[in-house]
N, C-alpha and C. Protein backbone atom coordinates (compact mmCIF):
# COMPACT_ATOMS: atom_id res chain seq x y z
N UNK A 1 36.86 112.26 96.55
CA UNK A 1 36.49 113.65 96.66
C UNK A 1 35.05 113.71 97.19
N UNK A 2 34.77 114.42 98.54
CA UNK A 2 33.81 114.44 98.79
C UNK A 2 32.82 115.72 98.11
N UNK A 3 30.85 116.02 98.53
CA UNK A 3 30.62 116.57 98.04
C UNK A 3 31.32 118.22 97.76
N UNK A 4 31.50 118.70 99.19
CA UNK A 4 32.25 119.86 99.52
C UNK A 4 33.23 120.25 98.50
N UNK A 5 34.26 119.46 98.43
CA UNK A 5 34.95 119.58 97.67
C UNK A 5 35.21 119.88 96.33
N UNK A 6 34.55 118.56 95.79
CA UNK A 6 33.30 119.08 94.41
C UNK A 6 32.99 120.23 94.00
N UNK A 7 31.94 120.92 95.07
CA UNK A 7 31.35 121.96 95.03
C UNK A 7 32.69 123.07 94.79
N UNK A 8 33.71 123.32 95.81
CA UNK A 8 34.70 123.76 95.82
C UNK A 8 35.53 124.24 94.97
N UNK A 9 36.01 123.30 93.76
CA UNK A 9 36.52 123.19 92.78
C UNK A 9 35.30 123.30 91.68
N UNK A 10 33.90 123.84 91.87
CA UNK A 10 33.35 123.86 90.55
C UNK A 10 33.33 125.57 90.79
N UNK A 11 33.25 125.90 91.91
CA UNK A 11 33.44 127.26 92.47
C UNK A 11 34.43 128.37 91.70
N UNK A 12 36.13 127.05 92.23
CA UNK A 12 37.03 127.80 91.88
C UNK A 12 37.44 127.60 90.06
N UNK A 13 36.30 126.82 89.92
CA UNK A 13 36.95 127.10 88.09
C UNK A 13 35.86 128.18 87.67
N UNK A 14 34.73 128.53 88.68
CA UNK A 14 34.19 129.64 88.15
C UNK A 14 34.76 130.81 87.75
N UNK A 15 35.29 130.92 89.08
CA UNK A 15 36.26 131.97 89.25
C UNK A 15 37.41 132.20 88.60
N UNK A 16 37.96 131.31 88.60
CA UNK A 16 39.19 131.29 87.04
C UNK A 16 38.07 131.44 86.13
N UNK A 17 37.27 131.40 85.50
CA UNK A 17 36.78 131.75 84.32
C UNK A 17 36.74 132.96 83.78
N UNK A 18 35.55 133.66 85.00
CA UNK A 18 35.79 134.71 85.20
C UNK A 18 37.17 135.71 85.24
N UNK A 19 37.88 135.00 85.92
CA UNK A 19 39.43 136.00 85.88
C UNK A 19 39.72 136.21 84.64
N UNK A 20 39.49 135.09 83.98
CA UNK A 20 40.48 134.95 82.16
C UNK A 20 39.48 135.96 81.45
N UNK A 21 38.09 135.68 81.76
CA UNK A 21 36.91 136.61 80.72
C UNK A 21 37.80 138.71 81.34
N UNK A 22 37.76 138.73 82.65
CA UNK A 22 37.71 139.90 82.81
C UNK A 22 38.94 140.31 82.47
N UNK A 23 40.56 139.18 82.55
CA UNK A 23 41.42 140.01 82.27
C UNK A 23 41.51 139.78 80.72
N UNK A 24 41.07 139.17 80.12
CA UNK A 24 40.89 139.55 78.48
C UNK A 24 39.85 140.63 78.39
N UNK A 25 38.97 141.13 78.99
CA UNK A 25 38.33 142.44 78.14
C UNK A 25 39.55 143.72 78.60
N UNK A 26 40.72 143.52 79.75
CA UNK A 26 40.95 144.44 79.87
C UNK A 26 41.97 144.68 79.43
N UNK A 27 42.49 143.46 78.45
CA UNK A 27 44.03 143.29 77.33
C UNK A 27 43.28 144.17 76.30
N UNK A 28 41.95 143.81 76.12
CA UNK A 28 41.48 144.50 74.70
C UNK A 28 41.39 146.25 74.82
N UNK A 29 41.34 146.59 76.26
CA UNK A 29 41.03 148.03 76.54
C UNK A 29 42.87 148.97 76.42
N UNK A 30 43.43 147.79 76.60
CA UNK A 30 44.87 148.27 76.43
C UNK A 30 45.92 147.85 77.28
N UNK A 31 45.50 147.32 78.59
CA UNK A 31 46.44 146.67 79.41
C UNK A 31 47.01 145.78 78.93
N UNK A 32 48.32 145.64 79.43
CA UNK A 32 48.97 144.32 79.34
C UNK A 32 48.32 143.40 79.67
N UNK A 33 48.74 142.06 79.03
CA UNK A 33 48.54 140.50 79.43
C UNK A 33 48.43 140.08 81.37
N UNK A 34 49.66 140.15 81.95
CA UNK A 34 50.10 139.65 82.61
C UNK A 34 48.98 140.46 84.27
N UNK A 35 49.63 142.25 83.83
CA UNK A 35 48.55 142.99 84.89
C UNK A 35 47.58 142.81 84.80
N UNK A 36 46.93 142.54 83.64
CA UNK A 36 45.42 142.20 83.78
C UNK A 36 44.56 140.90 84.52
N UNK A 37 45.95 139.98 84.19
CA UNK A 37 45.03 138.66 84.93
C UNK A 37 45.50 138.71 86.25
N UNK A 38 46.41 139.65 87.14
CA UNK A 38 46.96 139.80 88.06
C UNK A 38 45.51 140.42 89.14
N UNK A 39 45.40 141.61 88.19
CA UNK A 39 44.16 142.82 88.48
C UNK A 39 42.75 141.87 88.82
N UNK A 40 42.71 141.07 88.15
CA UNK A 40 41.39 140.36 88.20
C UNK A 40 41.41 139.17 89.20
N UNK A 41 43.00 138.90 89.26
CA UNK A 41 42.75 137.72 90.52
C UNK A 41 42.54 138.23 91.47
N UNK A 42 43.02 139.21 92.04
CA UNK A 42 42.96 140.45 93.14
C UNK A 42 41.69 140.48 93.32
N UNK A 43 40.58 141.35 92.42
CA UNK A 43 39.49 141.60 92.41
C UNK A 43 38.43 140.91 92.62
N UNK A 44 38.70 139.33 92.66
CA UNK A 44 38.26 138.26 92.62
C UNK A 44 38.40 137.77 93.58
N UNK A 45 39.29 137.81 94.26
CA UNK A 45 39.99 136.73 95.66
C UNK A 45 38.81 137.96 97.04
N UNK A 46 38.41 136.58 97.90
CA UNK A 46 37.74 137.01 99.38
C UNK A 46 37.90 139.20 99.65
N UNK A 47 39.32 138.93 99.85
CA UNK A 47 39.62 140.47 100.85
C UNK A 47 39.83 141.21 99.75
N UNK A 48 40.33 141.05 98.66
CA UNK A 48 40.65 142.12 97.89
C UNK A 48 42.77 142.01 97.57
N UNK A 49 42.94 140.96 98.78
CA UNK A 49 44.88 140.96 98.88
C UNK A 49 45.29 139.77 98.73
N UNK A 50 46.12 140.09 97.65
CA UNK A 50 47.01 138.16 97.91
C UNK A 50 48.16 138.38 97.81
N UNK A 51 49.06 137.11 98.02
CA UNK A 51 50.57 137.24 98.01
C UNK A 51 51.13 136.77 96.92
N UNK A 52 52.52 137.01 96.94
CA UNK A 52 53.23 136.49 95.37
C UNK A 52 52.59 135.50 94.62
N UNK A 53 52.88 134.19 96.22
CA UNK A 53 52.90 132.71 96.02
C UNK A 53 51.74 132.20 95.63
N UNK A 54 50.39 133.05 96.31
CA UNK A 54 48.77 132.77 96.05
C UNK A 54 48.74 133.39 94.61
N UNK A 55 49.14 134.58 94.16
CA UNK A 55 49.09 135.14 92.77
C UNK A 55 49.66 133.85 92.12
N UNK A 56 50.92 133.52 92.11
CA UNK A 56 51.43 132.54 91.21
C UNK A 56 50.62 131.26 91.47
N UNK A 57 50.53 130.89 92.11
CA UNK A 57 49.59 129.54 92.17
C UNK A 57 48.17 129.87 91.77
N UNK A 58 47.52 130.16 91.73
CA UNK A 58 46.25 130.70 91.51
C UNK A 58 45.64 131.07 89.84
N UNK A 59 46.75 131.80 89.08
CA UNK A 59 47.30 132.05 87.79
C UNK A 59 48.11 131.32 87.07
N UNK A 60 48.63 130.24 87.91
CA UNK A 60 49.46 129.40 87.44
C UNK A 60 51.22 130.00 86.49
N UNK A 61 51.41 131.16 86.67
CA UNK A 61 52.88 131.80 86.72
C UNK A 61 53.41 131.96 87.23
N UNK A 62 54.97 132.10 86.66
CA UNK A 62 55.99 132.72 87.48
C UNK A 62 56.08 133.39 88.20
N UNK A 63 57.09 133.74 89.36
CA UNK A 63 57.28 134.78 90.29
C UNK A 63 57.82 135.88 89.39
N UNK A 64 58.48 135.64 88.17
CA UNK A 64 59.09 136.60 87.65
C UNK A 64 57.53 137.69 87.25
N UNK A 65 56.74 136.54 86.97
CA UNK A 65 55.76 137.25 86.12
C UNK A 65 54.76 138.17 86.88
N UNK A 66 54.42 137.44 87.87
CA UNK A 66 53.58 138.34 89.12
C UNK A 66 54.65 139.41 89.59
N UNK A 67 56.01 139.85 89.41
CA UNK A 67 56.43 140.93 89.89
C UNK A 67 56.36 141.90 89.07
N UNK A 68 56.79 141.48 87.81
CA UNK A 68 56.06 142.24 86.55
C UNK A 68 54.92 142.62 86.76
N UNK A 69 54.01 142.16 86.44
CA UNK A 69 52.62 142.65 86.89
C UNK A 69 52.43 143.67 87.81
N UNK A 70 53.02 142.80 89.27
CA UNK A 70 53.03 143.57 90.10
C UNK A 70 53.22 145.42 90.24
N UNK A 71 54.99 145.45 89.59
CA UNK A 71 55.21 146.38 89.26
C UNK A 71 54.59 147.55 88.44
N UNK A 72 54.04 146.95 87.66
CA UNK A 72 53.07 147.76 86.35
C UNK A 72 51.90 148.39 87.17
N UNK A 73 51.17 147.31 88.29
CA UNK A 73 50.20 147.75 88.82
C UNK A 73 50.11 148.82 89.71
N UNK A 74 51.37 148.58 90.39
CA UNK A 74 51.35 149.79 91.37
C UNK A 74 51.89 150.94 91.14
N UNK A 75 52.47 150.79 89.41
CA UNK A 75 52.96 152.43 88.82
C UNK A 75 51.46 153.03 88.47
N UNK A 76 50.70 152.02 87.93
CA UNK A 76 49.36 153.05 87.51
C UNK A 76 48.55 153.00 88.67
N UNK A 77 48.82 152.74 90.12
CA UNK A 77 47.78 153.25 91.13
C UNK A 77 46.67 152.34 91.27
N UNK A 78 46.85 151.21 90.85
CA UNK A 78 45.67 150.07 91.20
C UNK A 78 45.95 149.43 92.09
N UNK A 79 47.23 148.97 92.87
CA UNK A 79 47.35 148.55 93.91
C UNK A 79 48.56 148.89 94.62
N UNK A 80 48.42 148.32 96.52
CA UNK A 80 49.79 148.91 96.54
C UNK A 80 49.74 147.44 97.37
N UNK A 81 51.11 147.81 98.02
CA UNK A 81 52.03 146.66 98.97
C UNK A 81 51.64 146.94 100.24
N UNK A 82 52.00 145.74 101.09
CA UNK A 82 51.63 145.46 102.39
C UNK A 82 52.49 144.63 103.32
N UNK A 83 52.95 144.55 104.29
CA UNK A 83 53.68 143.55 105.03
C UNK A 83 52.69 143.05 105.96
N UNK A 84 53.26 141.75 105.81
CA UNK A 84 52.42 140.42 106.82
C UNK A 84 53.12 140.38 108.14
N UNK A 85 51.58 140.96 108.55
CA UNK A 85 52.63 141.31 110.40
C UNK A 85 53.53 140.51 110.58
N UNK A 86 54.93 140.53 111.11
CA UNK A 86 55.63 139.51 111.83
C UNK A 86 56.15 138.39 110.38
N UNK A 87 56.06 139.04 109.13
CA UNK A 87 56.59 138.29 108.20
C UNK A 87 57.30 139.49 107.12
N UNK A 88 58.18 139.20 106.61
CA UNK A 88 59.02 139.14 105.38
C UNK A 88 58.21 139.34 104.12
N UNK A 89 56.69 138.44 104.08
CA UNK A 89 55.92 138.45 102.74
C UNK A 89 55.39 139.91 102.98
N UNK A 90 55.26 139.89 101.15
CA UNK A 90 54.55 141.23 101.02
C UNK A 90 52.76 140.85 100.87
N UNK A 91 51.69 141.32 100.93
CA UNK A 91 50.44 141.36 100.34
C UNK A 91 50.23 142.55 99.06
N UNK A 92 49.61 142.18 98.39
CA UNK A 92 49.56 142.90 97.48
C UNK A 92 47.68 143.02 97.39
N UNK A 93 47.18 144.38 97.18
CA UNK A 93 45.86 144.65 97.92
C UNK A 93 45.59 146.01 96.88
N UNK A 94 44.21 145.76 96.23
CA UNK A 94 43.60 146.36 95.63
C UNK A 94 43.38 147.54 96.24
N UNK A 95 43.46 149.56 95.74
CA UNK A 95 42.96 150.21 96.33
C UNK A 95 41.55 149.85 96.82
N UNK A 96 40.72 150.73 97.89
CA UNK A 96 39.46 150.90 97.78
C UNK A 96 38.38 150.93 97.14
N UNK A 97 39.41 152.23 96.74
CA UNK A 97 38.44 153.26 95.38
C UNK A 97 39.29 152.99 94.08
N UNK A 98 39.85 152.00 93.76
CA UNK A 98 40.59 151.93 92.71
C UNK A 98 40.40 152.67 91.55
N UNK A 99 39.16 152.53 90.76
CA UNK A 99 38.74 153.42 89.89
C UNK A 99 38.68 154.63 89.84
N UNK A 100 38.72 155.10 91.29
CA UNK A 100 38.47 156.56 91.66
C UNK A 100 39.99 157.16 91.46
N UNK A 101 40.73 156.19 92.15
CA UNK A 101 42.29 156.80 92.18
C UNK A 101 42.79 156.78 91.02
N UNK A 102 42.26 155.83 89.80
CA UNK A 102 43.16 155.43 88.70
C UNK A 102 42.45 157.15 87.58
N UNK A 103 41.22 157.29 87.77
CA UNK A 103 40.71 158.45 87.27
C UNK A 103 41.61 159.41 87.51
N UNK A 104 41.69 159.55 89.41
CA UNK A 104 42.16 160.89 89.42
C UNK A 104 43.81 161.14 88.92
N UNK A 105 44.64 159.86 88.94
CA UNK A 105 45.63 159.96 88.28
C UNK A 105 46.04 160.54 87.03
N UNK A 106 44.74 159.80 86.31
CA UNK A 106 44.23 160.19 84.94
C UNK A 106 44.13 161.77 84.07
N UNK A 107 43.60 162.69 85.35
CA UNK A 107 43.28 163.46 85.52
C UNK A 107 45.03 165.05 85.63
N UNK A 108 45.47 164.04 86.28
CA UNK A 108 46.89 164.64 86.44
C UNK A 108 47.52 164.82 84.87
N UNK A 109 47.87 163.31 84.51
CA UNK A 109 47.93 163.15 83.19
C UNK A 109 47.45 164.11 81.75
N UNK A 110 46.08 164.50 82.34
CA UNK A 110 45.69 165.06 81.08
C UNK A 110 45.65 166.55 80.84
N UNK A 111 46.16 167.33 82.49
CA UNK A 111 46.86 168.39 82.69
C UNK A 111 47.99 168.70 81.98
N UNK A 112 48.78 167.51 81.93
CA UNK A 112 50.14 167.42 82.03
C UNK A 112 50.27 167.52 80.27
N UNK A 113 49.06 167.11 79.38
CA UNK A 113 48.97 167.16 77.82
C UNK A 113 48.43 168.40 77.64
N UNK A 114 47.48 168.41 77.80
CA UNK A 114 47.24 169.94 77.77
C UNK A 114 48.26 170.98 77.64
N UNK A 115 49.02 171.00 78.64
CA UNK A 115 49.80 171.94 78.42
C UNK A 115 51.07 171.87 77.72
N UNK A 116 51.45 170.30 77.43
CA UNK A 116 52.20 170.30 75.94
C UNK A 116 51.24 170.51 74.85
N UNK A 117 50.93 170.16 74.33
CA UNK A 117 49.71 170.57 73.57
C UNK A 117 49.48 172.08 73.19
N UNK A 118 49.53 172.88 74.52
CA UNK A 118 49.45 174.40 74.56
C UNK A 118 50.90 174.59 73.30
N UNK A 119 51.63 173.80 74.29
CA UNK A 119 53.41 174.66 73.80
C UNK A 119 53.30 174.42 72.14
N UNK A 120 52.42 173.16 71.98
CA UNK A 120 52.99 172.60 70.34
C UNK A 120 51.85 173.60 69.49
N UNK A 121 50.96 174.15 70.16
CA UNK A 121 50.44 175.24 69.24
C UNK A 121 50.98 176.08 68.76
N UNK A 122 51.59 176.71 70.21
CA UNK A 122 52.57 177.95 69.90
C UNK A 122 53.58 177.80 68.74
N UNK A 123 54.28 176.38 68.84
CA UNK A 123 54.96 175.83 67.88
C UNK A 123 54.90 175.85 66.46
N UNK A 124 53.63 175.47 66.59
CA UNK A 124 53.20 175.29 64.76
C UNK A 124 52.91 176.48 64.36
N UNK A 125 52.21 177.41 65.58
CA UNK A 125 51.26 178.58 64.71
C UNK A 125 49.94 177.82 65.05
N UNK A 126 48.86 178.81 65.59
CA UNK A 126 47.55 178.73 65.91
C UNK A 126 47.30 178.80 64.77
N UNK A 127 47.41 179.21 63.90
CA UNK A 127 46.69 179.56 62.29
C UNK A 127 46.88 178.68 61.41
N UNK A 128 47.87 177.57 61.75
CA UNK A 128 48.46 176.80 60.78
C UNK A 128 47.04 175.02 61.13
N UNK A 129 47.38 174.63 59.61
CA UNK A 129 46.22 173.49 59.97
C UNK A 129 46.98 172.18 60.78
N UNK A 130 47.95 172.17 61.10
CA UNK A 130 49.09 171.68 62.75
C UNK A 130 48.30 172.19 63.84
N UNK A 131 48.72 173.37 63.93
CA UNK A 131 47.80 174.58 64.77
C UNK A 131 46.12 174.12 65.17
N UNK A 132 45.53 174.51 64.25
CA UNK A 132 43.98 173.92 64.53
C UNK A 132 44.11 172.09 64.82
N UNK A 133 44.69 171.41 64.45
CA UNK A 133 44.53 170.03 64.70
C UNK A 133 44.85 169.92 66.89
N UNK A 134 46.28 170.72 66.22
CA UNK A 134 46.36 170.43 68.09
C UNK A 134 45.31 170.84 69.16
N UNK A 135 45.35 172.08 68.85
CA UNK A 135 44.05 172.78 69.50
C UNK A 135 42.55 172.14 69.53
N UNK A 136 42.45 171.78 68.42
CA UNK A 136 41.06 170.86 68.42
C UNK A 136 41.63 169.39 69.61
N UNK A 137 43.03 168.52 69.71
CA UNK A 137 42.87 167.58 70.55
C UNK A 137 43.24 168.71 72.22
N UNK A 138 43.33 169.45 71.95
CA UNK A 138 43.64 170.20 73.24
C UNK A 138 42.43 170.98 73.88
N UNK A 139 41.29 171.21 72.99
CA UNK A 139 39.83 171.44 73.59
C UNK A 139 39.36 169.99 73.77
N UNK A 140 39.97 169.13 73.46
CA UNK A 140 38.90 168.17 73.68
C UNK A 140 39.26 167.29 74.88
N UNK A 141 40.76 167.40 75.37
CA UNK A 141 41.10 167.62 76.76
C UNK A 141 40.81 167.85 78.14
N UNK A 142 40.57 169.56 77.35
CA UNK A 142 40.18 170.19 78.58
C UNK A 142 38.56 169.57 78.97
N UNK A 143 38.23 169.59 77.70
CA UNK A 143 36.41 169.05 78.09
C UNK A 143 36.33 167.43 78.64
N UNK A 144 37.18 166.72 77.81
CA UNK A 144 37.24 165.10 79.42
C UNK A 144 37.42 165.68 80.71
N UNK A 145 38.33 166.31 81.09
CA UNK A 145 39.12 166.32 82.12
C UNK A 145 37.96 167.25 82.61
N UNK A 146 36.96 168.07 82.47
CA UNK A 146 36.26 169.25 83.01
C UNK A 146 34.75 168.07 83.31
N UNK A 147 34.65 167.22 82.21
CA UNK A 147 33.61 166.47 82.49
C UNK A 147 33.95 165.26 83.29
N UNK A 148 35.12 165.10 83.00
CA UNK A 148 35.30 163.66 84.29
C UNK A 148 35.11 163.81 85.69
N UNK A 149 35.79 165.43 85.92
CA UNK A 149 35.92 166.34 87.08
C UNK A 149 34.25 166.08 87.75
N UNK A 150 33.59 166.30 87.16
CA UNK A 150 31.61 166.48 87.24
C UNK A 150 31.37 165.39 87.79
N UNK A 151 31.99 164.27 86.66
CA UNK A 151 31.69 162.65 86.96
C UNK A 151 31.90 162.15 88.44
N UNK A 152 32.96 162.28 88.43
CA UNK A 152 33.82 162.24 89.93
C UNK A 152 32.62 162.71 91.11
N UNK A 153 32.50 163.85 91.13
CA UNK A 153 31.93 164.17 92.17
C UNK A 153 30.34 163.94 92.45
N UNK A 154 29.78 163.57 90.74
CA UNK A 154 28.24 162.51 91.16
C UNK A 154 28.85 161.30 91.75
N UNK A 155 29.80 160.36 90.95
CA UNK A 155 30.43 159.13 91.92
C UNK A 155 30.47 159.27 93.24
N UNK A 156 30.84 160.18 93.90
CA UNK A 156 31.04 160.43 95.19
C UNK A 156 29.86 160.51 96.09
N UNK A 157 29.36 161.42 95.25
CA UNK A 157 27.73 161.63 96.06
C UNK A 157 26.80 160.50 96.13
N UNK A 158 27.13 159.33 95.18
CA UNK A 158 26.25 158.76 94.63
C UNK A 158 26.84 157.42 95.56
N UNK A 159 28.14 157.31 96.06
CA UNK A 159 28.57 156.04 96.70
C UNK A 159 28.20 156.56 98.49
N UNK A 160 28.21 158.18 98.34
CA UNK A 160 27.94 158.48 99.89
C UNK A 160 26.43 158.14 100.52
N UNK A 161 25.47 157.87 98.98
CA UNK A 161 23.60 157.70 99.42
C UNK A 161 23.75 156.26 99.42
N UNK A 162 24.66 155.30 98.33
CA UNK A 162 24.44 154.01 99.03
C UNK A 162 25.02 153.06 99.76
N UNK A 163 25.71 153.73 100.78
CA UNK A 163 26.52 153.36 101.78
C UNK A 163 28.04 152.45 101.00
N UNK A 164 28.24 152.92 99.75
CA UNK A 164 29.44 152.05 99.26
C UNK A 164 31.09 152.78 99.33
């Protein structure tokens, strides 16, 4: 093994390190196992895209398991699919703005409680202590979703001053 090489492989166990550290803080935030170390090889690798075979080799799993993943990832909007010009393989490629898109998804979502939330007031009775419980998680709703809304658009302003 020459020096290069060496160097190479002290590189790429950095980087696996890193993958395992970042997709364990993001098992602890609530993700699955599998998307998470998927999410982080992604995030990690040169372009931002890899394929099944580079996911599975890289992570050292199954194909079953990187489709899993796979799948999970691109229902919550963190990545999508790609075809390899003039090939059959798919790439699989981190949004841009990933965070931005996974927010604004987020954002849909918490519309979408809210207004169950509304119905289960009506349900219980506003007056009833059911009533005040919902309503209390249903103001507190509207105020993420009104303050994330804010957030969002300093993010924006704030990636448009430093050219990101």
């Amino acid at each position: 093994m020459d020096g290069r090489e060496e160097l190479r492989k002290g590189e790429e166990s950095e980087v696996s390190r890193f993958v395992e550290r970042f997709a364990s803080d993001l098992v602890d935030a609530g993700m699955p196992r599998m998307p998470s170390r998927v999410f982080a090889a992604l995030l990690a690798s040169e372009d931002g895209t890899l394929t099944a075979a580079e996911l599975g080799e890289r992570l050292r799993i199954s194909p079953a398991a990187v489709s899993g993943a796979i799948r999970y990832l691109s229902q919550v909007s963190l990545i999508s699919r790609e075809r390899e010009p003039g090939s059959r393989r798919e790439r699989y490629r981190l949004h841009s703005d990933q965070w931005y898109e996974t927010f604004t998804q987020r954002d849909r979502i918490l519309t979408r409680w809210e207004n169950t939330l509304r119905s289960g007031i009506e349900a219980v009775g506003e007056d009833s202590e059911a009533g005040r419980r919902i309503a209390e998680t249903e103001a507190f709703f509207v105020f993420l979703q009104r303050e994330t809304a804010a957030m969002m658009d300093r993010w924006r302003q704030h990636r448009e001053k430093t050219g990101g």
